[in-house]
PDB file of N, CA and C in Angstrom:
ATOM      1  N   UNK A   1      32.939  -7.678 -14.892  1.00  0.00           N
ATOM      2  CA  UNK A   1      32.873  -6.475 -14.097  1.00  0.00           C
ATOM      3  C   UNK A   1      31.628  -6.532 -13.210  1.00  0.00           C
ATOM      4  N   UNK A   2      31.590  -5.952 -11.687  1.00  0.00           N
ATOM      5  CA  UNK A   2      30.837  -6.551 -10.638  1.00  0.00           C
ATOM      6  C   UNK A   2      30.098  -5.013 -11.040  1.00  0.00           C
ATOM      7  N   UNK A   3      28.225  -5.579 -10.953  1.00  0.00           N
ATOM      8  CA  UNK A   3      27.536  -4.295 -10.692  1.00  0.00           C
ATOM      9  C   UNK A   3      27.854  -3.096  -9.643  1.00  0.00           C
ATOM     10  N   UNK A   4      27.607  -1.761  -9.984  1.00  0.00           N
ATOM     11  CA  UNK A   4      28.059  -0.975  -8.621  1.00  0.00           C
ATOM     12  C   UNK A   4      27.043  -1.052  -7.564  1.00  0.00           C
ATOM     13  N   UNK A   5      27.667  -0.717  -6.753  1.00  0.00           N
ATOM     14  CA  UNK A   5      26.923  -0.656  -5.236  1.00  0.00           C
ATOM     15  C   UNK A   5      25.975   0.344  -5.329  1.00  0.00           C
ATOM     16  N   UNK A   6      26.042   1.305  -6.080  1.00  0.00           N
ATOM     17  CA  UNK A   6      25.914   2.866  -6.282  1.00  0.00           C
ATOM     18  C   UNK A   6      24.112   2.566  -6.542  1.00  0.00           C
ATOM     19  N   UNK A   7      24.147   1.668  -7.610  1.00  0.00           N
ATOM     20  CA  UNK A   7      22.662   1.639  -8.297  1.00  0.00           C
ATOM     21  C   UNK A   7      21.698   1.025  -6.929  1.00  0.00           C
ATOM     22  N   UNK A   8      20.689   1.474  -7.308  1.00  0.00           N
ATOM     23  CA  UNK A   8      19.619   1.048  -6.392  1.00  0.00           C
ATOM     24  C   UNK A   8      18.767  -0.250  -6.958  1.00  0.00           C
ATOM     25  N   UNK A   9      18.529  -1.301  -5.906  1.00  0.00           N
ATOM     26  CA  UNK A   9      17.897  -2.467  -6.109  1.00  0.00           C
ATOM     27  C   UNK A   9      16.421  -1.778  -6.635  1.00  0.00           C
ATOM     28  N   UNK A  10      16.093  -2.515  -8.175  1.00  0.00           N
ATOM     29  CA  UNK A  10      14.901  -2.255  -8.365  1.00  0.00           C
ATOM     30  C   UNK A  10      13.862  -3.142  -7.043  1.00  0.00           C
ATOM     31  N   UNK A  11      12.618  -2.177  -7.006  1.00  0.00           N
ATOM     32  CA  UNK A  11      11.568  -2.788  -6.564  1.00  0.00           C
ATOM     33  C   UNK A  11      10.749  -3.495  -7.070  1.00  0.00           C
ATOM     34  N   UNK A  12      10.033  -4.716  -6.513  1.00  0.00           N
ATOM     35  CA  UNK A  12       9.164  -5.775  -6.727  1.00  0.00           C
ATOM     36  C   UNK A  12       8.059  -4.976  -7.438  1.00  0.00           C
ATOM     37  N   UNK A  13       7.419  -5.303  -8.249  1.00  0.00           N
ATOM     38  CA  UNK A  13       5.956  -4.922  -8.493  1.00  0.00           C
ATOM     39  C   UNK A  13       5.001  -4.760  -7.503  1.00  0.00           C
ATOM     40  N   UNK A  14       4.695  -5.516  -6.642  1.00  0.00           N
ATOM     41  CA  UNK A  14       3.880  -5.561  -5.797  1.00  0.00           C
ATOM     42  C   UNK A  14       4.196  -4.821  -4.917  1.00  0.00           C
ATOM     43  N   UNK A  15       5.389  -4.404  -4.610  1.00  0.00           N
ATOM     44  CA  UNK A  15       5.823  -3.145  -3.509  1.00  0.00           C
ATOM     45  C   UNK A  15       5.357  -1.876  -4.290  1.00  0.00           C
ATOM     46  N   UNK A  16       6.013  -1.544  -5.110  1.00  0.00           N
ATOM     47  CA  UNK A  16       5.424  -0.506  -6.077  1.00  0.00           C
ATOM     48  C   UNK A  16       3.740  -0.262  -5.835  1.00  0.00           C
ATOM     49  N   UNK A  17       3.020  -1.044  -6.370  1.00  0.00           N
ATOM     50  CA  UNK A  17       1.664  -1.089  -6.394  1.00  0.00           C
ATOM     51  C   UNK A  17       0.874  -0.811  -4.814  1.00  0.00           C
ATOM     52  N   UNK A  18       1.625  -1.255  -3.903  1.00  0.00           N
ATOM     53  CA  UNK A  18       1.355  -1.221  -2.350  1.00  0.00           C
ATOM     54  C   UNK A  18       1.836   0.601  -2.134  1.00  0.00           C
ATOM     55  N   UNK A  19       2.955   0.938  -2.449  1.00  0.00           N
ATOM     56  CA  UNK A  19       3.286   2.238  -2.066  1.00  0.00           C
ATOM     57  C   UNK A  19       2.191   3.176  -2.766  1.00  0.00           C
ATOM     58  N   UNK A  20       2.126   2.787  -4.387  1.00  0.00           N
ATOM     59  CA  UNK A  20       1.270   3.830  -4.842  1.00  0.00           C
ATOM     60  C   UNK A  20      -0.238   3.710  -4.160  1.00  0.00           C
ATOM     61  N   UNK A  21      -0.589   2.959  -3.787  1.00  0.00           N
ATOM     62  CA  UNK A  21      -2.096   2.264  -3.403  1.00  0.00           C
ATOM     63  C   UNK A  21      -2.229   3.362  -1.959  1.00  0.00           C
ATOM     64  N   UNK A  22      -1.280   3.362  -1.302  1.00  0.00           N
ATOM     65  CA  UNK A  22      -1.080   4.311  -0.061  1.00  0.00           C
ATOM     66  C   UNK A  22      -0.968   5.214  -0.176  1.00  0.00           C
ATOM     67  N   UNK A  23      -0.140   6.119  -1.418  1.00  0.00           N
ATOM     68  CA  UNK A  23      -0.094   7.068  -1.714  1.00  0.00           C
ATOM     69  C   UNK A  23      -1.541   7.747  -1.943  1.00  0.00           C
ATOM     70  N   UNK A  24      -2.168   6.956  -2.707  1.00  0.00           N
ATOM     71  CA  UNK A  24      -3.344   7.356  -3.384  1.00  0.00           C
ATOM     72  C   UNK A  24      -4.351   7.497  -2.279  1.00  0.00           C
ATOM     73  N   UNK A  25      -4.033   6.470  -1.305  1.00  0.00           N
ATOM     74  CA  UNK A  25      -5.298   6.996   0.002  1.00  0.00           C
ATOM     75  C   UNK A  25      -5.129   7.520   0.220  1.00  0.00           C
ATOM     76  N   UNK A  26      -3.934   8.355   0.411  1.00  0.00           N
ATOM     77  CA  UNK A  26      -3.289   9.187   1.764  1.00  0.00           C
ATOM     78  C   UNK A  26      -3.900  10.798   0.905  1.00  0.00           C
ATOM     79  N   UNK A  27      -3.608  10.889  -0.259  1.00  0.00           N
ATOM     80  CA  UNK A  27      -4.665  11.939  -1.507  1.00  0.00           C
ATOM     81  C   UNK A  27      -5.708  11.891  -1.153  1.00  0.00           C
ATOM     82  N   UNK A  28      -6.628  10.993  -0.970  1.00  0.00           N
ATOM     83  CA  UNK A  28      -8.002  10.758  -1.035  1.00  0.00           C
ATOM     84  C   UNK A  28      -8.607  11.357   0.275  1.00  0.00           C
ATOM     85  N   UNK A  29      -7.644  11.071   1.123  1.00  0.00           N
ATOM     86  CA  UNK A  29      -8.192  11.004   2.607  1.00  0.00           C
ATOM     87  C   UNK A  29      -8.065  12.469   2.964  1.00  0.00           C
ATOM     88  N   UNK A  30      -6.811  13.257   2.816  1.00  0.00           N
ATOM     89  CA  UNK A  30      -7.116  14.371   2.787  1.00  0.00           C
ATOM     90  C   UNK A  30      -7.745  15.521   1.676  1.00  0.00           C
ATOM     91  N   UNK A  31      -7.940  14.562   0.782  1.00  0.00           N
ATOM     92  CA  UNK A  31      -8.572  15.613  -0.047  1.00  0.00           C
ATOM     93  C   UNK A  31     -10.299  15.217   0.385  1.00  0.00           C
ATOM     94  N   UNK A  32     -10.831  14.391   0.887  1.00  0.00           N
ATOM     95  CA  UNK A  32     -12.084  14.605   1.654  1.00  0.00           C
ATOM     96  C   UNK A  32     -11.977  15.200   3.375  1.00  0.00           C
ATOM     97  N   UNK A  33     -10.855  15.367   3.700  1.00  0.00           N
ATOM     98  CA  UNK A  33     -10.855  15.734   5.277  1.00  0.00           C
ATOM     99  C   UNK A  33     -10.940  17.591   4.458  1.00  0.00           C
ATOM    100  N   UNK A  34     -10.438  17.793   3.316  1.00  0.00           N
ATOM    101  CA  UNK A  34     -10.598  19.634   2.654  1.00  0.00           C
ATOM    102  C   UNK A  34     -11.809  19.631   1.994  1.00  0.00           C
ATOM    103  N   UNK A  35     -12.472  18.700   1.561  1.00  0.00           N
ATOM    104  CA  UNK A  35     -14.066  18.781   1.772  1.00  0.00           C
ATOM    105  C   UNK A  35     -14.892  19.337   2.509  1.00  0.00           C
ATOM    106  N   UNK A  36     -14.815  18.537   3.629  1.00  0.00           N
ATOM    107  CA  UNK A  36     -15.354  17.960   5.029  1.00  0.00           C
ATOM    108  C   UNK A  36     -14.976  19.706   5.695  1.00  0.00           C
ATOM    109  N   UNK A  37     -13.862  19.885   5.683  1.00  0.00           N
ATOM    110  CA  UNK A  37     -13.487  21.537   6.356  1.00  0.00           C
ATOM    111  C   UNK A  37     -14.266  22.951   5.517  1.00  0.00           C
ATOM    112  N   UNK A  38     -14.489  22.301   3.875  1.00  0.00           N
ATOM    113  CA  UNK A  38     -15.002  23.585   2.983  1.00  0.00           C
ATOM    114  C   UNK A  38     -16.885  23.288   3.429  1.00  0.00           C
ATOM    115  N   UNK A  39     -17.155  22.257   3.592  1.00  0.00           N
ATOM    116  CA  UNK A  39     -18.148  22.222   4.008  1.00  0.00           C
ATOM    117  C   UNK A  39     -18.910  23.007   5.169  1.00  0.00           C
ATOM    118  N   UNK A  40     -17.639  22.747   6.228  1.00  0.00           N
ATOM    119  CA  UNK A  40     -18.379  23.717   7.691  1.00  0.00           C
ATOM    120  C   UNK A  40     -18.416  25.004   7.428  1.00  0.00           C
ATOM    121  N   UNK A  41     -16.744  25.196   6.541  1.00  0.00           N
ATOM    122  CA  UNK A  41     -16.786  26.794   6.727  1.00  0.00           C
ATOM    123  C   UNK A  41     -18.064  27.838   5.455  1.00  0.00           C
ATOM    124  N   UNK A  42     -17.903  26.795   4.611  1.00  0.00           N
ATOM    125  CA  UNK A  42     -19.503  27.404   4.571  1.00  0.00           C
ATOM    126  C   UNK A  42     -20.834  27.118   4.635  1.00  0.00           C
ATOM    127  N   UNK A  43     -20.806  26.761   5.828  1.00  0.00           N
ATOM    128  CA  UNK A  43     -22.008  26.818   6.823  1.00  0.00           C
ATOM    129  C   UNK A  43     -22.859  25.691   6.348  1.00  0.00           C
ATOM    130  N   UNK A  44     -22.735  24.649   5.501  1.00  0.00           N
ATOM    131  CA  UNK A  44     -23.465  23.159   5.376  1.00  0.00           C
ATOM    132  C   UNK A  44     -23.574  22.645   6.621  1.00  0.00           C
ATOM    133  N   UNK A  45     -25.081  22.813   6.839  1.00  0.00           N
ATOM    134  CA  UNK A  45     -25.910  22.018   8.037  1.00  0.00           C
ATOM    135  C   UNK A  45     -26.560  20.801   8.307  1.00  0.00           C
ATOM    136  N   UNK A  46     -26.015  19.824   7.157  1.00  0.00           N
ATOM    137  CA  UNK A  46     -26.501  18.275   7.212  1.00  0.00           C
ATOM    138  C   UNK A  46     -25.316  17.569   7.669  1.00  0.00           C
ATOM    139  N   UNK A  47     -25.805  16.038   7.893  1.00  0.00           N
ATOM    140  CA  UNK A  47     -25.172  15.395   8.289  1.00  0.00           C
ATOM    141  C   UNK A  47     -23.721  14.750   7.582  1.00  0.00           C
ATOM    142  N   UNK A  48     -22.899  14.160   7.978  1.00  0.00           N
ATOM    143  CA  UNK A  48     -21.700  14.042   7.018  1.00  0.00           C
ATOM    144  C   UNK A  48     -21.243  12.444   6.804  1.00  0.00           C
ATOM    145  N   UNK A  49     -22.765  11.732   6.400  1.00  0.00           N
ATOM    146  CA  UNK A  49     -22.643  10.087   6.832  1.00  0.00           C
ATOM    147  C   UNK A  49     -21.788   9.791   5.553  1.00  0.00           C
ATOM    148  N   UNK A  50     -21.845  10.735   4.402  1.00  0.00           N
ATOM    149  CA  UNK A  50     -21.393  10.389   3.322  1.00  0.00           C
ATOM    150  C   UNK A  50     -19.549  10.603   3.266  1.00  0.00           C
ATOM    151  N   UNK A  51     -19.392  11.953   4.201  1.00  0.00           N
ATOM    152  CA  UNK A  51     -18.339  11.896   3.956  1.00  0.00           C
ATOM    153  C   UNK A  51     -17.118  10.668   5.060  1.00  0.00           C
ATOM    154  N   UNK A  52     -17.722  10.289   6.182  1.00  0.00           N
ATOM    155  CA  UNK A  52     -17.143   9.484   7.017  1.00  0.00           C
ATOM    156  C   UNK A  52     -17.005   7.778   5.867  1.00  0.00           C
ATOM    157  N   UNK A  53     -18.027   7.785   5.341  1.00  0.00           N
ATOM    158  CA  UNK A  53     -17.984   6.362   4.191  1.00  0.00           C
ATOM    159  C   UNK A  53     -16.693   7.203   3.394  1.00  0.00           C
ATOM    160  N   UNK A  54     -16.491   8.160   2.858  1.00  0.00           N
ATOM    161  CA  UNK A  54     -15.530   8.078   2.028  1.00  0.00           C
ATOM    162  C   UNK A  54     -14.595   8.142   2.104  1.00  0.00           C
ATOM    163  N   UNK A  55     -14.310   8.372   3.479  1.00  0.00           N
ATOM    164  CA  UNK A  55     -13.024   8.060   4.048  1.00  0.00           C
ATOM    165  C   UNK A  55     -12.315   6.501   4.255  1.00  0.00           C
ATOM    166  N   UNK A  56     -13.668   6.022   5.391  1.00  0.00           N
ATOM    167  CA  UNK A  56     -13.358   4.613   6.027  1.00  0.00           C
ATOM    168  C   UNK A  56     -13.209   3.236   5.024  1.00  0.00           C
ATOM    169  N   UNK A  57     -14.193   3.338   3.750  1.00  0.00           N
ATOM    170  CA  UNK A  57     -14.445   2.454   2.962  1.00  0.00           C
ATOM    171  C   UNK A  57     -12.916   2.377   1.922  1.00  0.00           C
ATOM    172  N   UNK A  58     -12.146   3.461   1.391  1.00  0.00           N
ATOM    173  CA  UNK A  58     -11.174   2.874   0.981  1.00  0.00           C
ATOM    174  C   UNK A  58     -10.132   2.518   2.145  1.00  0.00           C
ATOM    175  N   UNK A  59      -9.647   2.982   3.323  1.00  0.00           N
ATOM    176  CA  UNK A  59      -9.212   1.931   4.501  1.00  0.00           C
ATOM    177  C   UNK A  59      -9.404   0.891   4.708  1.00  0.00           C
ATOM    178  N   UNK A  60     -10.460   0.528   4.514  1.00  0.00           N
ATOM    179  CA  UNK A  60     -11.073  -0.652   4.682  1.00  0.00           C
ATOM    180  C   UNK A  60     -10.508  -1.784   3.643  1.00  0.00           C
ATOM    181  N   UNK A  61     -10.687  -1.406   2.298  1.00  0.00           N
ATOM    182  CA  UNK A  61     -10.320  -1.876   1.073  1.00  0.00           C
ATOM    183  C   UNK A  61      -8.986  -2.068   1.202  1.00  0.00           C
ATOM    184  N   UNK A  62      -7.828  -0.724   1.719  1.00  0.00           N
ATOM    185  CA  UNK A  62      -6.432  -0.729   2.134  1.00  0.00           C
ATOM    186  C   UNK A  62      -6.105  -2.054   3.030  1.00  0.00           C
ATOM    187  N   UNK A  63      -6.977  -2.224   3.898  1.00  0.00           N
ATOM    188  CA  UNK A  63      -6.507  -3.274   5.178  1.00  0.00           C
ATOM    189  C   UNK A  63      -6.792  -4.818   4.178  1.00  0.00           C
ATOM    190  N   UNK A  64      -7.712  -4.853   3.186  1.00  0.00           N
ATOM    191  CA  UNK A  64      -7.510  -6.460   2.631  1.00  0.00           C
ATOM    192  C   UNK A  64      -6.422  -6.349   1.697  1.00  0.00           C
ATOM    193  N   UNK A  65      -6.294  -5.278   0.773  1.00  0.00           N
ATOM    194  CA  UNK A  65      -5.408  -4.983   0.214  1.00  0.00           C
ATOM    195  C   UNK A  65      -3.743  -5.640   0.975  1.00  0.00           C
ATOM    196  N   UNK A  66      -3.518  -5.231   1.909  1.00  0.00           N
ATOM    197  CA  UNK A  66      -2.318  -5.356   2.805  1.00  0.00           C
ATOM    198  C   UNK A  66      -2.402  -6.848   3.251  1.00  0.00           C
ATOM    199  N   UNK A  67      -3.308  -7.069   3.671  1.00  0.00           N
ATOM    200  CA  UNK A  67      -3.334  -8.205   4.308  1.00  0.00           C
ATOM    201  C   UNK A  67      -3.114  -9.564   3.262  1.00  0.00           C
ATOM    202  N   UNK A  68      -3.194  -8.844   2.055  1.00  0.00           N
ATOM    203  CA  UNK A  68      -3.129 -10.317   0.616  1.00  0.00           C
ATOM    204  C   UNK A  68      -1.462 -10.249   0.944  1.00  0.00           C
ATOM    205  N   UNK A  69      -1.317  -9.288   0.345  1.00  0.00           N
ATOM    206  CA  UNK A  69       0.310  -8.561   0.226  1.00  0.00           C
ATOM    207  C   UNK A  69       1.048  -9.278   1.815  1.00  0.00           C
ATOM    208  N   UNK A  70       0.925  -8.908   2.540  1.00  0.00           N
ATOM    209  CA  UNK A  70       1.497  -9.585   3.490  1.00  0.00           C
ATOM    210  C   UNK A  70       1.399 -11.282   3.832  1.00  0.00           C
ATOM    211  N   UNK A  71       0.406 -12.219   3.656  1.00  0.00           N
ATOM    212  CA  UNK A  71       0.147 -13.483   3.349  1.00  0.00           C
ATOM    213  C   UNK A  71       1.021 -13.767   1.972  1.00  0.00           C
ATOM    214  N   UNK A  72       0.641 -12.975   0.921  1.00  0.00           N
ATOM    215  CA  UNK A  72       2.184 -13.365  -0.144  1.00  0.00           C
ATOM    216  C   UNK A  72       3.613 -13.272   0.298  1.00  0.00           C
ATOM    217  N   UNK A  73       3.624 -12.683   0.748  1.00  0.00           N
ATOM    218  CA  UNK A  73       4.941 -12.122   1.390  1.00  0.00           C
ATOM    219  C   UNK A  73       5.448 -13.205   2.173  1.00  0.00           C
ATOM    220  N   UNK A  74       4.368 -13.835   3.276  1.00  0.00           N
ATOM    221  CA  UNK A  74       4.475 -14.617   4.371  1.00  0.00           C
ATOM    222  C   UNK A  74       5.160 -16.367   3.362  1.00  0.00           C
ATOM    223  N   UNK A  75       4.116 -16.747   2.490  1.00  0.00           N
ATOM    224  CA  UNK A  75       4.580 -17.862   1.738  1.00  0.00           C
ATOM    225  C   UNK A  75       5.677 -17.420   1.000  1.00  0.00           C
ATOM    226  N   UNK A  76       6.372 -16.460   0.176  1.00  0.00           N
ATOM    227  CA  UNK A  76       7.461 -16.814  -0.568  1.00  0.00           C
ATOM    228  C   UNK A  76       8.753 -16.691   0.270  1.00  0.00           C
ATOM    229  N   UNK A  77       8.390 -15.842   1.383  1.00  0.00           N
ATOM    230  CA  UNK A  77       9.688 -15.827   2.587  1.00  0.00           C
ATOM    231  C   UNK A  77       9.900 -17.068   3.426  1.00  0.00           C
ATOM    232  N   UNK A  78       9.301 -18.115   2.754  1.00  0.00           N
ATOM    233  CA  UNK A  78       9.618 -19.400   4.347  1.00  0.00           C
ATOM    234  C   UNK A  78      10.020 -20.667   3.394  1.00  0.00           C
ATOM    235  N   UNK A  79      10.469 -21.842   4.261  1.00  0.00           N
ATOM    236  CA  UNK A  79      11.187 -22.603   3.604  1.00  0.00           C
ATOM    237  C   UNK A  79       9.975 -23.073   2.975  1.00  0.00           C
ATOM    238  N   UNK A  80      10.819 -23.542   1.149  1.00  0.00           N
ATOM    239  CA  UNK A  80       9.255 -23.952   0.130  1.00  0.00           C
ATOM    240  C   UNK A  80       8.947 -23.061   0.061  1.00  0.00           C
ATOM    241  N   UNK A  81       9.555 -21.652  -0.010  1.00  0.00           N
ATOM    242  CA  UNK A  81       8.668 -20.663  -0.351  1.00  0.00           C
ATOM    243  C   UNK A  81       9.467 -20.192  -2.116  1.00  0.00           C
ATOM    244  N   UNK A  82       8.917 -19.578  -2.771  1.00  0.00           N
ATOM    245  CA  UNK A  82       9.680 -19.139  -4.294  1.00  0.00           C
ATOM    246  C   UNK A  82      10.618 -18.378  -3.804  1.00  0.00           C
ATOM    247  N   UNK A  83      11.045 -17.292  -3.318  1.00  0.00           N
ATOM    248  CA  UNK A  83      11.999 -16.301  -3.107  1.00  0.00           C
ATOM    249  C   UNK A  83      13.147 -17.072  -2.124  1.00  0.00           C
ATOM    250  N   UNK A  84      12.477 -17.921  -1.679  1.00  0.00           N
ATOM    251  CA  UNK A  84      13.475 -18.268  -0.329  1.00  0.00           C
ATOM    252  C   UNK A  84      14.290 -19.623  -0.823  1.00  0.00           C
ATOM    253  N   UNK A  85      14.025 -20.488  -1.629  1.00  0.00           N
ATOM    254  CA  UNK A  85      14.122 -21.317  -2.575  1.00  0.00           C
ATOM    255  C   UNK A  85      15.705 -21.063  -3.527  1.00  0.00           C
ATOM    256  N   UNK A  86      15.092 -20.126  -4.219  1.00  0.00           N
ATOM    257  CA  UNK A  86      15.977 -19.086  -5.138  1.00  0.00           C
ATOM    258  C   UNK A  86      17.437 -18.714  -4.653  1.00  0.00           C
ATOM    259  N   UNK A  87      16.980 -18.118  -3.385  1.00  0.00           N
ATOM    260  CA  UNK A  87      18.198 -17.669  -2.857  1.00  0.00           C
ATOM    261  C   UNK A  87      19.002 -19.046  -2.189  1.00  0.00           C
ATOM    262  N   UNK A  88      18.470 -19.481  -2.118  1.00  0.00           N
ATOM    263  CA  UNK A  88      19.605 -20.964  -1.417  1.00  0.00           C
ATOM    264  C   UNK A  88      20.100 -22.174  -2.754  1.00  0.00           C
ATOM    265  N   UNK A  89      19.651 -21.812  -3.799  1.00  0.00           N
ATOM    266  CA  UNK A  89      20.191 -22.294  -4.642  1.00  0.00           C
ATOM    267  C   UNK A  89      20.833 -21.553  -5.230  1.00  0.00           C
ATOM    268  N   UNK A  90      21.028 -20.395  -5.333  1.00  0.00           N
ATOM    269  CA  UNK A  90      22.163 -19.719  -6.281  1.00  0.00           C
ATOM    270  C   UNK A  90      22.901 -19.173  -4.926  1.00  0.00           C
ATOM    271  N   UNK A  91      22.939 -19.638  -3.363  1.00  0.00           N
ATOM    272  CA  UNK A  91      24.137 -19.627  -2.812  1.00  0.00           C
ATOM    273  C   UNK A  91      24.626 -21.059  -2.739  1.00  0.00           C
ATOM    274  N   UNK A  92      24.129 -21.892  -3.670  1.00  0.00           N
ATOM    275  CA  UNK A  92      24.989 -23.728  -3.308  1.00  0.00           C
ATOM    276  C   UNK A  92      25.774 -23.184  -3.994  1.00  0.00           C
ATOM    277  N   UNK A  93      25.492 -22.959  -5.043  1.00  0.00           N
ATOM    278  CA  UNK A  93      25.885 -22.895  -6.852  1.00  0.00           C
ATOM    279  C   UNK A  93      27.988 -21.934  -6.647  1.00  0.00           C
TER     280      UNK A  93
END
């Protein structure tokens, strides 16, 4: 009996880990941009070098983050690659 169409292809680990990783900035980033706003509105008159680092520095971390993930991505998708390999042997077969 053939699997249904119906079910959804599980996801890779590393996709998983990439979505939540984004998720989690995308939390972070606005939960310091509702900082950054509780700050003005009550009337904090220093500078905000700390809060611009706590923004940019996990972005920053995000962009090597991505950039591994995508270089993996790049080797198992090409010929000699593991994924790409896989699939051309269980279509000889």
């Amino acid at each position: 009996m053939q699997k249904q169409h119906t079910q959804q292809k599980r996801l890779a680990f590393s996709k998983k880990i990439m979505r939540l990783e984004m998720l989690l900035l995308w939390v972070h980033t606005l939960g310091v941009l509702g900082l950054a706003y509780m700050s003005v509105w009550k009337t904090f008159d220093a500078a905000f070098p700390w809060l611009t680092a706590m923004v940019s520095l996990p972005w920053a971390a995000w962009g090597v983050s991505k950039t591994g993930y995508t270089m993996k991505s790049m080797k198992e998708n090409t010929m000699g690659g593991i994924v790409y390999d896989n699939a051309h042997q269980n279509n000889d077969v």
